[in-house]
Protein backbone atom coordinates (compact mmCIF):
# COMPACT_ATOMS: atom_id res chain seq x y z
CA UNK A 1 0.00 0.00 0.00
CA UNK A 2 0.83 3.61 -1.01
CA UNK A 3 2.56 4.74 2.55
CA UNK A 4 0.76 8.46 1.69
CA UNK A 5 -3.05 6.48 1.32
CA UNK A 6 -5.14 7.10 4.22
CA UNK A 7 -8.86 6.06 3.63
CA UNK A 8 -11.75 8.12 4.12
CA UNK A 9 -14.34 5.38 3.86
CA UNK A 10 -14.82 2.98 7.46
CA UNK A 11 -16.43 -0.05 7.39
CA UNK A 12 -17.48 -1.52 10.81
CA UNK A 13 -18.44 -5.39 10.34
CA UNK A 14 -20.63 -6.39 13.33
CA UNK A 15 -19.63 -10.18 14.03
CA UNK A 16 -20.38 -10.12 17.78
CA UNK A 17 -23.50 -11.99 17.92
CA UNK A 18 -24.17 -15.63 19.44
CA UNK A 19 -26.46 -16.58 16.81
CA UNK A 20 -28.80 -18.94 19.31
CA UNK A 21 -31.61 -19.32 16.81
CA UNK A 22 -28.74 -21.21 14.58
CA UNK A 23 -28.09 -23.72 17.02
CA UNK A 24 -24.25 -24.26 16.79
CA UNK A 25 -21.68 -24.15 19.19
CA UNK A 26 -19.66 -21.23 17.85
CA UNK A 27 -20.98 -17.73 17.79
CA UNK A 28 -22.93 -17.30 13.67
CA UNK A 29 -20.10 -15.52 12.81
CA UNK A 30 -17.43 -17.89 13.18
CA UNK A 31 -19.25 -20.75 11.80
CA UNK A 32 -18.73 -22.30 8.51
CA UNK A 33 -19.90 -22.16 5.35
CA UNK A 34 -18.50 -24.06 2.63
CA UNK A 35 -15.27 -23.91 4.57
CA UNK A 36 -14.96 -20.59 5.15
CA UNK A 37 -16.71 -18.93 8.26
CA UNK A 38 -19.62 -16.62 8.15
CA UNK A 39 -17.31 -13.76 8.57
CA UNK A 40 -14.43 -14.41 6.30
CA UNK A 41 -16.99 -14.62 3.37
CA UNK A 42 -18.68 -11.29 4.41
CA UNK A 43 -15.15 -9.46 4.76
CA UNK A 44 -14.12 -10.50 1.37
CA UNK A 45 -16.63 -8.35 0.17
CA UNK A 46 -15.18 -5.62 2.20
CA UNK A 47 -12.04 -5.95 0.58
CA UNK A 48 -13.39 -6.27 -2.34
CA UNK A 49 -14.77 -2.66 -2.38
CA UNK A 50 -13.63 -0.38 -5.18
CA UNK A 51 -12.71 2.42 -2.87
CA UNK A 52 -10.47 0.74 0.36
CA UNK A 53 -11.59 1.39 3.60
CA UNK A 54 -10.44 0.77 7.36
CA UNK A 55 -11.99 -1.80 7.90
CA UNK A 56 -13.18 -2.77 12.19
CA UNK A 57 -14.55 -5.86 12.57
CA UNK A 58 -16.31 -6.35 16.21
CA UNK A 59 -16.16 -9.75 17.48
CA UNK A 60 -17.05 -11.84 21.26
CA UNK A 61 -14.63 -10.98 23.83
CA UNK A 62 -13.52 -15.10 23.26
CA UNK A 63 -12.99 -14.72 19.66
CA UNK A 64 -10.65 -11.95 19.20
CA UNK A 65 -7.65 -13.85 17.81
CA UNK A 66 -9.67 -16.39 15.86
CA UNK A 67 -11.48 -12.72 14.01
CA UNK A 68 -7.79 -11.10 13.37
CA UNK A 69 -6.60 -14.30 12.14
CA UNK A 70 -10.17 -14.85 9.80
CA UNK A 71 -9.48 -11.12 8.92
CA UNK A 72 -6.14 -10.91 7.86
CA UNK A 73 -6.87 -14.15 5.67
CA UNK A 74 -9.06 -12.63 3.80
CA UNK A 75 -7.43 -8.81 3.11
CA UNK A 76 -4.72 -10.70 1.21
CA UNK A 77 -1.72 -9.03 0.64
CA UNK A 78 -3.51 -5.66 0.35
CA UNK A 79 -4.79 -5.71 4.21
CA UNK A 80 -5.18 -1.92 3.95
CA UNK A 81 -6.14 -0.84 7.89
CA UNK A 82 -8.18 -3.27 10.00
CA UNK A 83 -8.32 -3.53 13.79
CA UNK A 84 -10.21 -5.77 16.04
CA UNK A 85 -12.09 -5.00 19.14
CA UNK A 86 -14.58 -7.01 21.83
CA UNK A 87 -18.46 -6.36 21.04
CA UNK A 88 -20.37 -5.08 23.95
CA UNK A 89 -23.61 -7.60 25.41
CA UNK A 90 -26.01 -5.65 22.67
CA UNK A 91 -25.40 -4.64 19.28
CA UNK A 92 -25.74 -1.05 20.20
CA UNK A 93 -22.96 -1.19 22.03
CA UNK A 94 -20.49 -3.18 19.55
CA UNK A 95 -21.12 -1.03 17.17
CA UNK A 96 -20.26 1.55 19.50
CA UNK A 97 -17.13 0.11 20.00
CA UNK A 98 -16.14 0.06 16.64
CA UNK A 99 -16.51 3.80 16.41
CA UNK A 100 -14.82 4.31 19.24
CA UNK A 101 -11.48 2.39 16.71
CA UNK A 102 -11.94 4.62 13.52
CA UNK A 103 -9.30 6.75 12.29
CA UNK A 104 -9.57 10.56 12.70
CA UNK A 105 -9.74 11.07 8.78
CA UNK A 106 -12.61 8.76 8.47
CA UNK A 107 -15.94 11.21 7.06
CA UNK A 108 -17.72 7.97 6.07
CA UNK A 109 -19.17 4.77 7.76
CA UNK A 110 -20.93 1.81 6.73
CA UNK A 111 -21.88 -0.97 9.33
CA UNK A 112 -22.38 -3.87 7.93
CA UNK A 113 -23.97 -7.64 9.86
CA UNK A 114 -21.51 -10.83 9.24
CA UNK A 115 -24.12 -12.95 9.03
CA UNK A 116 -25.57 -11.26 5.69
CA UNK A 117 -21.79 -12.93 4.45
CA UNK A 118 -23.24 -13.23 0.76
CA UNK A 119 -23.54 -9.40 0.36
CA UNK A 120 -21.84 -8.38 -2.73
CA UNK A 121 -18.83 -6.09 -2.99
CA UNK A 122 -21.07 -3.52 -4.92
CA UNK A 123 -23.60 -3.11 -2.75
CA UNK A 124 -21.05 -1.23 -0.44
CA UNK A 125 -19.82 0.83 -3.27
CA UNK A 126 -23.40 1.68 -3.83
CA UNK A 127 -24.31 3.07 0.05
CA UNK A 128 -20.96 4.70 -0.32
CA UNK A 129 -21.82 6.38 -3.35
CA UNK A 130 -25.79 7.35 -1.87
CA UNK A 131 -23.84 8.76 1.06
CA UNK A 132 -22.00 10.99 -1.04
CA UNK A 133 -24.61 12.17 -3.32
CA UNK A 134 -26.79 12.87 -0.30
CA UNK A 135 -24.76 13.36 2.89
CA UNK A 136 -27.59 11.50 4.68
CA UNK A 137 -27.76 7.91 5.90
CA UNK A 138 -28.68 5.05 3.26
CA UNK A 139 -30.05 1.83 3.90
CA UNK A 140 -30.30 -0.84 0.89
CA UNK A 141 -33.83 -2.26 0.79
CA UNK A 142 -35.49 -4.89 -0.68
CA UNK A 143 -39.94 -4.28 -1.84
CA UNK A 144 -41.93 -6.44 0.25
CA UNK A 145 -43.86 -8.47 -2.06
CA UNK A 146 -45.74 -10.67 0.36
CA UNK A 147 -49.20 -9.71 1.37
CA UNK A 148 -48.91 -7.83 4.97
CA UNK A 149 -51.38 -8.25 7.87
CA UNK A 150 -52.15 -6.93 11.02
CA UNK A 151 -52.86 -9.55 13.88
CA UNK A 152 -54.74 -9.09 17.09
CA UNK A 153 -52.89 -11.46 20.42
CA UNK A 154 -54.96 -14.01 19.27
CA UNK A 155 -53.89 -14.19 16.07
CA UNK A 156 -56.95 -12.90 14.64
CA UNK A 157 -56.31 -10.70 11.22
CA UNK A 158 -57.47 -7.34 12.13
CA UNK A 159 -56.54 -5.86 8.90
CA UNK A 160 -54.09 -5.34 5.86
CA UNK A 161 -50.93 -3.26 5.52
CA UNK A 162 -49.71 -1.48 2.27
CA UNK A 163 -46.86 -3.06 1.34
CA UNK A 164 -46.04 -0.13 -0.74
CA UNK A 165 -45.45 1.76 2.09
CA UNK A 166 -42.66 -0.71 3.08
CA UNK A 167 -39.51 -1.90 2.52
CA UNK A 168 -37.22 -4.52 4.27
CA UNK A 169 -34.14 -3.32 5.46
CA UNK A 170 -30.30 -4.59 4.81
CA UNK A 171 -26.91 -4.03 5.75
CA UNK A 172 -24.24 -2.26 4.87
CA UNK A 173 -25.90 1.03 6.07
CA UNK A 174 -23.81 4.10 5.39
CA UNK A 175 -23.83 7.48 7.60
CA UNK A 176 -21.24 10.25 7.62
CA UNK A 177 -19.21 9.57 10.31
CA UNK A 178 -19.78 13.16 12.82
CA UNK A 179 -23.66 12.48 12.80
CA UNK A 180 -23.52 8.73 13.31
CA UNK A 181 -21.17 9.42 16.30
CA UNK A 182 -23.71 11.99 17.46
CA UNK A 183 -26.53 10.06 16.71
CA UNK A 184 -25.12 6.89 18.95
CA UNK A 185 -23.84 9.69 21.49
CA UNK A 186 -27.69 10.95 22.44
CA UNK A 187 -29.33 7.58 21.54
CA UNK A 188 -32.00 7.50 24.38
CA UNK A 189 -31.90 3.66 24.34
CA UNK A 190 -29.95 0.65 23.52
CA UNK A 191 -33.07 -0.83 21.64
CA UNK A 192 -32.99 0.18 18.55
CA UNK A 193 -33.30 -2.27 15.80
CA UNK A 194 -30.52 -1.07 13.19
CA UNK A 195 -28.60 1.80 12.87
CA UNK A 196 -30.72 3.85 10.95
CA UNK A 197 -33.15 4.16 13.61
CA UNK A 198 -30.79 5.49 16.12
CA UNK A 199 -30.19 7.40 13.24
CA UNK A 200 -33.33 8.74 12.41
CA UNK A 201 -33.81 8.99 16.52
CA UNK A 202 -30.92 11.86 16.13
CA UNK A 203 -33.36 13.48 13.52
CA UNK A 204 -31.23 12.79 10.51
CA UNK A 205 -32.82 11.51 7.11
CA UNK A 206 -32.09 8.19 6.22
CA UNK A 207 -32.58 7.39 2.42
CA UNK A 208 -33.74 3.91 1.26
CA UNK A 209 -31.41 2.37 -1.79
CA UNK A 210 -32.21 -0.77 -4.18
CA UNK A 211 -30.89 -3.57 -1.87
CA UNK A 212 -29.60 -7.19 -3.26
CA UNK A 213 -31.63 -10.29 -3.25
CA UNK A 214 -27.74 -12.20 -1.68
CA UNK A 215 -27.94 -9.25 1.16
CA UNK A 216 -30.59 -12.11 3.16
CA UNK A 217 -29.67 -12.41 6.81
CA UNK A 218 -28.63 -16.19 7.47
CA UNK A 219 -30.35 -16.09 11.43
CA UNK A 220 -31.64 -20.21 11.03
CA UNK A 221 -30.44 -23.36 9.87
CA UNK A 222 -33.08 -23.01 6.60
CA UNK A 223 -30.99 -19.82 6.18
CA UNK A 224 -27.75 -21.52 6.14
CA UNK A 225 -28.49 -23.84 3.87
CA UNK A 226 -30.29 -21.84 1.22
CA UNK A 227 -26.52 -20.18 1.34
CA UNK A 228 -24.84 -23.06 0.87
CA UNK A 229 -27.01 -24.09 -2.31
CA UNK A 230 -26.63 -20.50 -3.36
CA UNK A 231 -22.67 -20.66 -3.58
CA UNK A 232 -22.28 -24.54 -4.70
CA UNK A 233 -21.16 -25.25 -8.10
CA UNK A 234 -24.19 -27.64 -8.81
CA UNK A 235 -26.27 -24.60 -8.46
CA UNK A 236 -26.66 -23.05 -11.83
CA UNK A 237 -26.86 -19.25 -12.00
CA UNK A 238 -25.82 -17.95 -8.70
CA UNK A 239 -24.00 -14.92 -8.26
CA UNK A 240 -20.80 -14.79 -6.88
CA UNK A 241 -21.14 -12.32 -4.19
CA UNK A 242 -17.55 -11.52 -2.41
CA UNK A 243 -15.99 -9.84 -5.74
CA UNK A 244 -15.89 -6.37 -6.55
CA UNK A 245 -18.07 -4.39 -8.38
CA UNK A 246 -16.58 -4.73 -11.25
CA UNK A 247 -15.32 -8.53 -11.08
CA UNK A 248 -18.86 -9.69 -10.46
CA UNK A 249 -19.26 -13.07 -12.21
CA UNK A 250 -22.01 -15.64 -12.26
CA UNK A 251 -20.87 -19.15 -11.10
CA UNK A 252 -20.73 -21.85 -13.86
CA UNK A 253 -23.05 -24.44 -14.91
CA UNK A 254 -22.10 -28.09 -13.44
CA UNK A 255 -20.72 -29.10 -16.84
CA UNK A 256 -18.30 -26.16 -17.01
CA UNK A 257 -15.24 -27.13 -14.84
CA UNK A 258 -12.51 -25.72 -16.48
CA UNK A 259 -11.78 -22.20 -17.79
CA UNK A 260 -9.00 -20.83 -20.03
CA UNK A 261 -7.82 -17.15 -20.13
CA UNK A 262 -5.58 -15.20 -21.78
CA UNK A 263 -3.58 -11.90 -21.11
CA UNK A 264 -1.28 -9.49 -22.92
CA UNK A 265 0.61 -6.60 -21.39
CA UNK A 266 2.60 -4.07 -22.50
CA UNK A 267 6.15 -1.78 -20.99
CA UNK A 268 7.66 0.46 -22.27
CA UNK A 269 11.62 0.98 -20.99
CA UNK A 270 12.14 4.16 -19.04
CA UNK A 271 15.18 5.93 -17.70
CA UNK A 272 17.29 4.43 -14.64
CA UNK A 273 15.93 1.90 -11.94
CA UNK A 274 16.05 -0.87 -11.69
CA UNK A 275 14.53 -3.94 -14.26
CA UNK A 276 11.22 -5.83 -12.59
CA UNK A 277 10.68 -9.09 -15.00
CA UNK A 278 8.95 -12.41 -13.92
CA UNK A 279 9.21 -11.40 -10.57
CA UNK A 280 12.84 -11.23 -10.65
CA UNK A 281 15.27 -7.96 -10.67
CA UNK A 282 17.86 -7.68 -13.50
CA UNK A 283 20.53 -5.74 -12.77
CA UNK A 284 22.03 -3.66 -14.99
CA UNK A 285 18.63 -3.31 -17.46
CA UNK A 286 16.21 -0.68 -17.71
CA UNK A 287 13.51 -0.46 -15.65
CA UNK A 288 9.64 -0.48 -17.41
CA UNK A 289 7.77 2.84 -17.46
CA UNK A 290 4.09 2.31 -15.20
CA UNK A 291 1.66 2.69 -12.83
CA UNK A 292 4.00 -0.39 -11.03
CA UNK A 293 6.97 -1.88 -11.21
CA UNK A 294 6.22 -2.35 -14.57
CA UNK A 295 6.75 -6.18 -14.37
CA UNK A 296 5.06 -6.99 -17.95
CA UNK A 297 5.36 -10.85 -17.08
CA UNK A 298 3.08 -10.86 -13.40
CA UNK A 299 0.71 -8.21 -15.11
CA UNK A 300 0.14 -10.57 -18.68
CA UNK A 301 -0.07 -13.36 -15.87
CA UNK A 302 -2.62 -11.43 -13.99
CA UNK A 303 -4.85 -10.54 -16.88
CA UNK A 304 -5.20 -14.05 -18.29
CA UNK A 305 -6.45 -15.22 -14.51
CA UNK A 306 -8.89 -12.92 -14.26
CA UNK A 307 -9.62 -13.11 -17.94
CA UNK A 308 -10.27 -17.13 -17.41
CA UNK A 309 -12.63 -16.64 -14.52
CA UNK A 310 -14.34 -13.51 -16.08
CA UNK A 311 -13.62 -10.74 -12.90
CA UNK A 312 -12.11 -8.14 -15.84
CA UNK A 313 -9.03 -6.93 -15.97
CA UNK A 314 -5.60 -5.52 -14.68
CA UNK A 315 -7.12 -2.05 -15.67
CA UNK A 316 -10.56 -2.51 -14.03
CA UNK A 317 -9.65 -4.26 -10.90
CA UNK A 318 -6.50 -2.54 -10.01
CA UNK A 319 -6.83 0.60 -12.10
CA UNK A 320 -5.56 4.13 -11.02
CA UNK A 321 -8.90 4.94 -8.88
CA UNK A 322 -7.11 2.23 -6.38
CA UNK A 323 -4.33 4.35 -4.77
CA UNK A 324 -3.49 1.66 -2.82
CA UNK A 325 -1.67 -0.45 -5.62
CA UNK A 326 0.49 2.92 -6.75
CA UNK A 327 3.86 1.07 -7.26
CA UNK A 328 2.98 -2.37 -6.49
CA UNK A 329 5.39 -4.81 -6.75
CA UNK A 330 4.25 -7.65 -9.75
CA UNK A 331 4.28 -10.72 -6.31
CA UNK A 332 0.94 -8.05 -4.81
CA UNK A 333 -1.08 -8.29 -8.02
CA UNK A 334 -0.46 -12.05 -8.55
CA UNK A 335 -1.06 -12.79 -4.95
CA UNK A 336 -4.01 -10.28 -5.21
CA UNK A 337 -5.40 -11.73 -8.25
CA UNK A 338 -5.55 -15.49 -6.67
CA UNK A 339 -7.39 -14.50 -3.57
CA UNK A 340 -9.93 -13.08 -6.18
CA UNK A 341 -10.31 -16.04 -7.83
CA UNK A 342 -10.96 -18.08 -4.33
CA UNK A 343 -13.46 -16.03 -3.96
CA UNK A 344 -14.88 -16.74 -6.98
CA UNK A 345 -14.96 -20.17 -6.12
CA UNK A 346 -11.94 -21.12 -8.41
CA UNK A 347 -7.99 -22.33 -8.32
CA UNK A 348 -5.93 -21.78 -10.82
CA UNK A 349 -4.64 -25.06 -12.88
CA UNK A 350 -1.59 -23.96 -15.14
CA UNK A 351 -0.11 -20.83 -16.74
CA UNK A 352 2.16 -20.11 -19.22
CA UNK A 353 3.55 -16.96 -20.68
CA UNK A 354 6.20 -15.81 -23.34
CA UNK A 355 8.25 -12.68 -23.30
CA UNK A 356 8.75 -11.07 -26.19
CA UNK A 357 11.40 -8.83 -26.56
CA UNK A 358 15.29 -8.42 -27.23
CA UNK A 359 16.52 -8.16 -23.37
CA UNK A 360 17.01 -9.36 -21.11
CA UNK A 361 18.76 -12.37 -21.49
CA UNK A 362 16.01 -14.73 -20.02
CA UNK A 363 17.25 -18.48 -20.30
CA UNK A 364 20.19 -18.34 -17.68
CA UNK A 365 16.86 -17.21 -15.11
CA UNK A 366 14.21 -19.51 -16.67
CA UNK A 367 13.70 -21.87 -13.64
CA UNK A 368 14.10 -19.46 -10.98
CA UNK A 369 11.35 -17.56 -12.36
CA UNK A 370 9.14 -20.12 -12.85
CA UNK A 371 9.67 -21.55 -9.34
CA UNK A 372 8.97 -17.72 -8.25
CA UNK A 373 5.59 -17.12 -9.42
CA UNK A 374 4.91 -21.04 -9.08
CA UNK A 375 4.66 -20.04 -5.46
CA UNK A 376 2.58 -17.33 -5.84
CA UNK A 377 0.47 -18.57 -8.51
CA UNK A 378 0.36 -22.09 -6.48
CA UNK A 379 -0.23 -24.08 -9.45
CA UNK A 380 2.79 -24.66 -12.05
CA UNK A 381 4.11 -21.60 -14.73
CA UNK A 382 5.86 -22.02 -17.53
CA UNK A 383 7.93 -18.91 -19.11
CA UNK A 384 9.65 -18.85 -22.29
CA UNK A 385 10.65 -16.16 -24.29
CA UNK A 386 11.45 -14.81 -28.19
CA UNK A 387 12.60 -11.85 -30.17
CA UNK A 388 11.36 -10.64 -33.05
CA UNK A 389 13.98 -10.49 -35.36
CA UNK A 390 13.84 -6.68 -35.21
CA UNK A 391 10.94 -6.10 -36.45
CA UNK A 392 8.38 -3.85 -34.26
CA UNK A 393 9.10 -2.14 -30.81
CA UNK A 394 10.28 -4.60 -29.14
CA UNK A 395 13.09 -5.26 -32.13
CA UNK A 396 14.15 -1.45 -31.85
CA UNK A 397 14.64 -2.32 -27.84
CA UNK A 398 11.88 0.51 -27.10
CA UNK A 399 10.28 -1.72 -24.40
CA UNK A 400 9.00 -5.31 -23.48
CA UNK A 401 5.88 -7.57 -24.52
CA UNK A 402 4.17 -10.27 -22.57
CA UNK A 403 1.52 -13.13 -23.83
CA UNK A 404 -0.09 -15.12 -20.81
CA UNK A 405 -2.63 -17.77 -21.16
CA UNK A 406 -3.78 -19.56 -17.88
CA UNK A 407 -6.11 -22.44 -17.03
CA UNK A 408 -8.46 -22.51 -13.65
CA UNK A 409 -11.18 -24.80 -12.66
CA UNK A 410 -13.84 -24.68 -10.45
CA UNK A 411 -13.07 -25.60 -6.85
CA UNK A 412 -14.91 -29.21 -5.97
């Protein structure tokens, strides 16, 4: 990460609860789902948001080790700022906990549930956005589209309710940070239901937002499993829902195992540094010109990953709106790039990629390189490499050319 990046955006995932109406032994957040807890799958969202964030996640008093561990797992290599702290008896007072951790230069703050773990990356960029537009607090909501009634204590109907007039709510809800604060400050009562009603309590407007039929709240066993059909590869259709925004991908039919992707990047040589190829340093060669270390082997690499397992590209998933990968060595993107595709439900198979270009001198370095991003990859890469004859750019030595093809498969 950029040392100079400080985010402005707070995320405060509430993962403090003991979930008794799911009837296991560990507290909801900390129990599995298609072997990865409740709140790693809801923090890879997090991490997944376009815009970074600090990022507190409030956990039982018992758990606090188990969360950092769960949370640094699932930042990556790009952990950006996260901090843990104990959750209070009621949610009111976790979440006022993790406000009590945010970072002075924090203006924005979502609060997000663990156990709605399937909530997609861009549904945070979305209450981020709404809270920007509006400076008020948003709340993502689904239409009710079930008939409403009113019942008398003896479960008599004693009349209908307009479901126009209402909306379910969902998590993340977003608030700028100084009213929020206030809000929890002069809250008369720990009962409130959500945050937007201590919110509105404050007399701030809250603003209601499209929500996202994955934002459900898993709260019972039926829950938990309707999740776990949701995200298994027999089920055709689902969304993928811990990617960003723009890496969103729908999960493959049963007959669609393997994928194959391929990637091309581009460097030009610039003046001085050092050489970043493969992975490797070459002393003594020109460094490539970029937004990186220019390292036209991990970036080719890279593209044809995310290119296999349809999440987009070097450009839109780790573009210049991400200060946070400004001069990123080639090892953060790959690494990067592989925890996406977990995510996704995928593990990369093979990879190849050729270098094209008339330096430097790649054979004597062949194995160590592959053995490099082998590692990081954590599946096999073969490199080879070719002039052309002088023909082109890269036969006037102007800069260096990369072809990547890679093949992932579904995780069984």
């Amino acid at each position: 990460m950029s040392p100079s990046f400080t985010p402005r955006v707070g995320v405060i995932v509430v993962a403090a609860g003991s979930g008794a109406r799911l009837a296991m032994t560990e507290p909801k957040a900390f129990v599995e789902l298609l072997g990865e807890t409740l709140l790693e799958r809801a923090l890879h969202s997090v991490f997944g948001m376009l815009e970074p964030a600090q990022v507190v996640i409030v956990a039982p008093p018992t758990h606090l080790e188990q969360a950092r561990v769960i949370g640094e797992r699932a930042a990556g290599v790009i952990p950006g700022i996260m901090s843990v702290v104990a959750g209070g008896e009621t949610r009111h007072a976790s979440v006022e906990a993790g406000l009590a951790c945010l970072n002075p230069g924090i203006s924005v703050v979502l609060v997000h549930d663990s156990a709605r773990a399937l909530t997609p990356a861009s549904a945070f960029d979305a209450v981020v956005a709404a809270v920007d537009s509006t400076g008020e607090g948003i709340v993502p909501a689904l239409s009710v589209v079930d008939s409403i009634k009113r019942i008398g204590s003896g479960g008599e109907i004693l009349g209908v309710v307009d479901r126009r007039d209402l909306a379910a709510a969902q998590t993340p809800q977003g608030f700028p940070r100084a009213d929020l604060v206030g809000a929890y400050e002069r809250a008369e009562h720990a009962d409130y239901t959500d945050d937007a009603a201590v919110f509105s309590a404050a007399g701030h407007r809250v603003h209601v937002i499209e929500g996202h039929a994955l934002s459900f709240k898993i709260t019972t066993s039926w829950d938990l499993n309707r999740a776990r059909h949701l995200l298994s590869d027999r089920f055709d259709g689902a969304t993928v829902a811990a990617v960003p925004a723009a890496a969103a991908v729908p999960m493959a039919a049963p007959a669609a195992v393997s994928r194959v992707g391929i990637g091309v990047d581009v460097h030009a040589f610039g003046q001085g540094g050092n050489l970043w190829l493969a992975g490797l340093t070459w002393p003594g060669e020109k460094q490539l010109s970029g937004h990186s270390d220019g390292d036209a082997v991990a970036h080719a690499l890279c593209d044809a990953l995310l290119s296999a397992t349809s999440l987009g590209d070097m450009g839109a998933v780790f573009g210049t709106s991400r200060p946070e990968f400004a001069n990123a060595s080639g090892e953060v993107f790959v690494r990067e790039t592989i925890r996406l595709l977990s995510v996704a439900g995928f593990e990369p198979v093979h990879a190849s990629v050729q270098i094209i270009g008339n330096r430097p001198t790649f054979s004597p370095r062949r194995l160590e390189a592959e053995a490099l991003l082998a590692r990081w990859v954590g599946a096999p890469v073969s490199l080879s490499a070719t002039t052309t004859d002088g023909l082109g750019f890269t036969g006037r030595g102007e800069g260096i050319a990369a072809l990547a093809t890679a093949l992932v498969r579904l995780r069984q």
